[in-house]
Protein backbone atom coordinates (compact mmCIF):
# COMPACT_ATOMS: atom_id res chain seq x y z
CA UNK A 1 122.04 -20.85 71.31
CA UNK A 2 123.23 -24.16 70.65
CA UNK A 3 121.50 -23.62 66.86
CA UNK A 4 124.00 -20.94 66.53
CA UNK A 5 127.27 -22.75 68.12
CA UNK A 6 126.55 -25.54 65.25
CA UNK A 7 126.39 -22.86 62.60
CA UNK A 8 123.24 -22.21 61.98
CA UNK A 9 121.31 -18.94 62.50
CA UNK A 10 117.38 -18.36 63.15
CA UNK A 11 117.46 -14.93 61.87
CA UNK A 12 115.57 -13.95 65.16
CA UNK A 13 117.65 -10.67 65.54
CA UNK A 14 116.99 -9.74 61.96
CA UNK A 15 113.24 -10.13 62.02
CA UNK A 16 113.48 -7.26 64.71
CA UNK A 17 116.70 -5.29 63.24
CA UNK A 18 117.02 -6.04 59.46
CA UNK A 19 119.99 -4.04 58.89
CA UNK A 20 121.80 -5.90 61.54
CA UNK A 21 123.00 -8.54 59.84
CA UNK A 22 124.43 -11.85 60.93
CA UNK A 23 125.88 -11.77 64.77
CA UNK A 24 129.06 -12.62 64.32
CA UNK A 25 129.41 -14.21 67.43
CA UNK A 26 127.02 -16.03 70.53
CA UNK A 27 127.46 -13.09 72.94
CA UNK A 28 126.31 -10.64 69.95
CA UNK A 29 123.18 -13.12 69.01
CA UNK A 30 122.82 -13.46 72.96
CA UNK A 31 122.92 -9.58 73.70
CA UNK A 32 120.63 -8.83 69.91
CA UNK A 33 117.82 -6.66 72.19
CA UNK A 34 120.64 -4.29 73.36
CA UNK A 35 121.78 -3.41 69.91
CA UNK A 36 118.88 -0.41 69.89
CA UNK A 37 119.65 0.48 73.06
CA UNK A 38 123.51 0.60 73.31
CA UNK A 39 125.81 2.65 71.28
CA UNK A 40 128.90 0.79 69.56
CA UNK A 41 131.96 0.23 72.16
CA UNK A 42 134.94 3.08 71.41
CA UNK A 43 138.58 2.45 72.04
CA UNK A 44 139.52 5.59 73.86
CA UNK A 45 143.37 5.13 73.08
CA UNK A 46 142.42 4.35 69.73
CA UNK A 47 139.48 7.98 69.26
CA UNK A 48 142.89 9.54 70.82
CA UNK A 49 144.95 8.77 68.15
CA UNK A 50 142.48 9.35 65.23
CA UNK A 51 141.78 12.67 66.65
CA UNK A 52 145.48 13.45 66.64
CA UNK A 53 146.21 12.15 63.62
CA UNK A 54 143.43 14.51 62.38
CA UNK A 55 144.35 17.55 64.08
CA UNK A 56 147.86 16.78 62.50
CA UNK A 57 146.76 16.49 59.01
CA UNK A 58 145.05 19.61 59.11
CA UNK A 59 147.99 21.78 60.27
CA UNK A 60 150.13 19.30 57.83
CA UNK A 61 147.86 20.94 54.59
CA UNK A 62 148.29 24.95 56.05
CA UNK A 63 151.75 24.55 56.57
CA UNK A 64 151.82 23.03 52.81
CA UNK A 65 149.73 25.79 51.56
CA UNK A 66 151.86 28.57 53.08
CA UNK A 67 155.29 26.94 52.27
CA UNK A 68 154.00 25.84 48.52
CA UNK A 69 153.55 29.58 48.04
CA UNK A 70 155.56 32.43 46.02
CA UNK A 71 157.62 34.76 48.32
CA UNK A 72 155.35 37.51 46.46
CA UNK A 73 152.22 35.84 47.78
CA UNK A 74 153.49 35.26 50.91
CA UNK A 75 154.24 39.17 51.58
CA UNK A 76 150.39 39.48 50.09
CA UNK A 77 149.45 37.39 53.03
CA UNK A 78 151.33 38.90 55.53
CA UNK A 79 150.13 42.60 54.57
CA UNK A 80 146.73 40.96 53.95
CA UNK A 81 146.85 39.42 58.24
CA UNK A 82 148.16 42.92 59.16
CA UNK A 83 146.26 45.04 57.76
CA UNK A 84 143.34 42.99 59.13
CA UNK A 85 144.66 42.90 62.84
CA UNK A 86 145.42 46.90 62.18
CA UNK A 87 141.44 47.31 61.65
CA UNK A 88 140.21 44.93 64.41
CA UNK A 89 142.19 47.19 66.70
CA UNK A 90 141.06 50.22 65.83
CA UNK A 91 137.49 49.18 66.58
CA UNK A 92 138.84 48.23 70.17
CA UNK A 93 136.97 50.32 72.67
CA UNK A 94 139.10 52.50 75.56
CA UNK A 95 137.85 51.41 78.41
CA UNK A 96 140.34 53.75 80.61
């Protein structure tokens, strides 16, 4: 430890994990065995907000597809979701 407080680094942790890299700290070179074990540490507030943001975007782009369209392809669509629904119900079974 005190090898890595002055700076320099053994390169213990990447005899064992290569890709690991450089800890960038004492508590990461301290806690190096864990790094198979453990997955990464995730912000909840912040996996919140990406997934929103997310969710967002992609009703952002279908409400930009449907508004960037002609009022002729727009009817198209509309008959199109119809005429779809119209089918789907008449394979509904009567039950009564």
């Amino acid at each position: 430890m005190r090898a890595l407080r002055r700076g320099r680094y053994d390169g213990a942790a990447a005899a064992i994990f290569p890709d690991a890299g450089r800890p960038q700290t004492i508590c990461q070179a301290r806690n190096a065995h864990y790094i198979a074990v453990m997955g990464d540490i995730v912000n909840l507030k912040l996996a919140r907000k990406r997934k929103a943001r997310e969710a967002a975007e992609t009703e952002a782009a279908a409400k930009r597809l449907q508004h960037g369209q002609s009022k002729a392809q727009k009817k198209l669509s509309e008959a199109e979701q119809e005429a779809a629904e119209r089918k789907l119900d008449g394979h509904k079974r009567d039950d009564s």
